[in-house]
C-alpha atoms as a PDB file:
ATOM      1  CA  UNK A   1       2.619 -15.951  -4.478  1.00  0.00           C
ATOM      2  CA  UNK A   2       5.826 -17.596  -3.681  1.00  0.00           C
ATOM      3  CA  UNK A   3       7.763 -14.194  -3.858  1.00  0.00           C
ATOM      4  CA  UNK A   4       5.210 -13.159  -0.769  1.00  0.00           C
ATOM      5  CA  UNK A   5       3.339  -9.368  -1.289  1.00  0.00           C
ATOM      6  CA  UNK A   6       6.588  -7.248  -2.043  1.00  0.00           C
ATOM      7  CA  UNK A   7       6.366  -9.711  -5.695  1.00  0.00           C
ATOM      8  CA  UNK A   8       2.698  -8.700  -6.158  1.00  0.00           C
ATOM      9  CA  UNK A   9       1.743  -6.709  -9.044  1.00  0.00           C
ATOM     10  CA  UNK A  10       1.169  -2.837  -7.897  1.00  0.00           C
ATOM     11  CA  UNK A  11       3.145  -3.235  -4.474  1.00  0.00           C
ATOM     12  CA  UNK A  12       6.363  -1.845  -3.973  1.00  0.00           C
ATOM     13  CA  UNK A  13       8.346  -2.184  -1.080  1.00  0.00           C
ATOM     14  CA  UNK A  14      11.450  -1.007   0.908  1.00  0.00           C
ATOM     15  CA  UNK A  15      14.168  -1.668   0.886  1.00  0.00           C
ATOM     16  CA  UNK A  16      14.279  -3.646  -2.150  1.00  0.00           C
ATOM     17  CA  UNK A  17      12.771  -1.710  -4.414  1.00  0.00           C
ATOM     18  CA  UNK A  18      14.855   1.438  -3.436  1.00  0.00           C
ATOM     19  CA  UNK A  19      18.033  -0.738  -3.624  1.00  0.00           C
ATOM     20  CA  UNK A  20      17.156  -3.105  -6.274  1.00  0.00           C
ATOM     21  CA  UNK A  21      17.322  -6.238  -4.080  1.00  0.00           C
ATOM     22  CA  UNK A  22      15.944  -9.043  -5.149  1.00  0.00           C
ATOM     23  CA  UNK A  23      12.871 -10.579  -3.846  1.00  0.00           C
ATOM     24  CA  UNK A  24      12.000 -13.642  -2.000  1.00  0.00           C
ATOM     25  CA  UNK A  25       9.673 -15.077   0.147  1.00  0.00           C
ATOM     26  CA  UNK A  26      11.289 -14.993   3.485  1.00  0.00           C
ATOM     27  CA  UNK A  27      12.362 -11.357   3.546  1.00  0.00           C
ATOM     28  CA  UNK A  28       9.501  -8.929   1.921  1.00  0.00           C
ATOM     29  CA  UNK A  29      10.762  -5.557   3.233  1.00  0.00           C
ATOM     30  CA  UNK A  30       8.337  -2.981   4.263  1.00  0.00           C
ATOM     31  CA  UNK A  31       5.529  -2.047   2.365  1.00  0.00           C
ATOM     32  CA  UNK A  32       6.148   1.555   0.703  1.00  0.00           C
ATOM     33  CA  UNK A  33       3.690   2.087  -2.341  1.00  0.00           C
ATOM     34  CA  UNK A  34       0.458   0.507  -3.285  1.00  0.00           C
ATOM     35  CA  UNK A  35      -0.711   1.019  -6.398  1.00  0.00           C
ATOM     36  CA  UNK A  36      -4.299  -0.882  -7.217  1.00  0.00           C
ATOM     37  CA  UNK A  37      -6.124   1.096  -9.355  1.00  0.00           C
ATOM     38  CA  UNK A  38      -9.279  -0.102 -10.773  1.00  0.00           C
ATOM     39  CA  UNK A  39      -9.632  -3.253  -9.397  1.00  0.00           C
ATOM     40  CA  UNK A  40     -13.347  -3.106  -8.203  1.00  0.00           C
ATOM     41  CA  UNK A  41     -12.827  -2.640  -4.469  1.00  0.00           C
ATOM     42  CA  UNK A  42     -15.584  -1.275  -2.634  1.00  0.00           C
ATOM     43  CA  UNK A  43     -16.447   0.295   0.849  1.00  0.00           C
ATOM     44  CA  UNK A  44     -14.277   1.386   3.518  1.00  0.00           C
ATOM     45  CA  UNK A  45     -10.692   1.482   3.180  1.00  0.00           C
ATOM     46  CA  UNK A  46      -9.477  -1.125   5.670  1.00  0.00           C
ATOM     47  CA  UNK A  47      -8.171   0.214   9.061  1.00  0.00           C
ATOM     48  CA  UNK A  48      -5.167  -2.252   8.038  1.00  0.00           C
ATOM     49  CA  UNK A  49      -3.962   0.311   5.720  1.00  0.00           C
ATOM     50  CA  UNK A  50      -3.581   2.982   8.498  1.00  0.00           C
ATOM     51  CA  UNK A  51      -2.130   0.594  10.993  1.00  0.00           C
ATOM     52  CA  UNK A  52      -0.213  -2.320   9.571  1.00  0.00           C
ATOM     53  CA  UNK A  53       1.721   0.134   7.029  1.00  0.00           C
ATOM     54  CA  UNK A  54       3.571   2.471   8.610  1.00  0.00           C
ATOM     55  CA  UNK A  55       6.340   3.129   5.677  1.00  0.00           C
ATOM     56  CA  UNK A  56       3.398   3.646   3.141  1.00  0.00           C
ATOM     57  CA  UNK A  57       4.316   6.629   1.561  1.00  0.00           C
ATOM     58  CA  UNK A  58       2.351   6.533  -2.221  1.00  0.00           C
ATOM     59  CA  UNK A  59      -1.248   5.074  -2.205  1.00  0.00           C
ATOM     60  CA  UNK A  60      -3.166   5.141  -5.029  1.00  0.00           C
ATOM     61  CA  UNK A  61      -6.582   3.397  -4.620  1.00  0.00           C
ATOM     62  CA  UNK A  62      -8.426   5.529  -7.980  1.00  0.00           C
ATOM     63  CA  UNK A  63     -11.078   4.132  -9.796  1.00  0.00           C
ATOM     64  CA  UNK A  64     -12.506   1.794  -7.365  1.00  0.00           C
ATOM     65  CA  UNK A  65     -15.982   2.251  -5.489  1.00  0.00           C
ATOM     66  CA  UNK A  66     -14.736   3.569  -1.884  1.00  0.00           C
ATOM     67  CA  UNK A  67     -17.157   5.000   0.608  1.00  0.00           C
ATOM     68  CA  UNK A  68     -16.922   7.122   3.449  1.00  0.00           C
ATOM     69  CA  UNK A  69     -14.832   8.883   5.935  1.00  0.00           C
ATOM     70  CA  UNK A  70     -10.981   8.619   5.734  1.00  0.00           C
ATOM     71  CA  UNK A  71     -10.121   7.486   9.695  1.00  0.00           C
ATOM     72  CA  UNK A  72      -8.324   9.578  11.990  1.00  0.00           C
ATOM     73  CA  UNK A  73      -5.766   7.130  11.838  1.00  0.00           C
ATOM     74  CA  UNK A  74      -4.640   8.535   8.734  1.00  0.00           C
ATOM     75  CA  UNK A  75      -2.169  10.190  10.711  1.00  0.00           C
ATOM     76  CA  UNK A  76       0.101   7.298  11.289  1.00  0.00           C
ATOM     77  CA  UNK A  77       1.257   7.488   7.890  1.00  0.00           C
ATOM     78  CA  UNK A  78       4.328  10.006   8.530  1.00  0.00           C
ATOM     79  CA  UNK A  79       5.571   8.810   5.616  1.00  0.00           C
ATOM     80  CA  UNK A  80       2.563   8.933   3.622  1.00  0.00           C
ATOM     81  CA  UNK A  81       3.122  11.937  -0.049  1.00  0.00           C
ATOM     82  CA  UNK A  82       0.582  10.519  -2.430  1.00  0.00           C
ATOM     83  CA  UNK A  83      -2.915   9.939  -1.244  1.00  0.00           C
ATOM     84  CA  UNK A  84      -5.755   8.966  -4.244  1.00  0.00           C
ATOM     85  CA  UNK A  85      -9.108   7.616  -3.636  1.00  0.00           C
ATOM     86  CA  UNK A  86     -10.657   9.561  -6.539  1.00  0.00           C
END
């Protein structure tokens, strides 16, 4: 998308969603809520979640077809209140 991934539908990012900036595609903010329920993603949840994220603070992966153990790395996410995989 030309707005770049803080335009995409269930990402959220800061600061512009917390100040109500607008978006555009040379300034996308940080990445603080991901919301992508049931949309038929399957396996493990890629290590780029843990790693590339670090202001992630609400995830909410539900409904989808996830597998396995949650990675250690898990603990990067300081930030991190709302965890669903369910």
């Amino acid at each position: 998308s030309e707005l770049g991934i803080c335009g995409w539908e269930g990402v959220k990012c800061y600061p512009h969603d917390d100040f109500g900036l607008d978006h555009d595609g040379n300034m996308d903010g940080d990445v603080s809520r991901l919301e992508m329920r049931k949309n038929n993603m399957k396996g493990l949840l890629p290590m780029e979640v843990y790693t590339s994220l670090p202001y992630l603070s609400y995830l909410d992966f539900s409904d989808n077809g996830f597998a396995g153990t949650i990675a250690p790395e898990i603990g990067r996410l300081v930030d991190l209140e709302h965890f669903n995989l369910t």
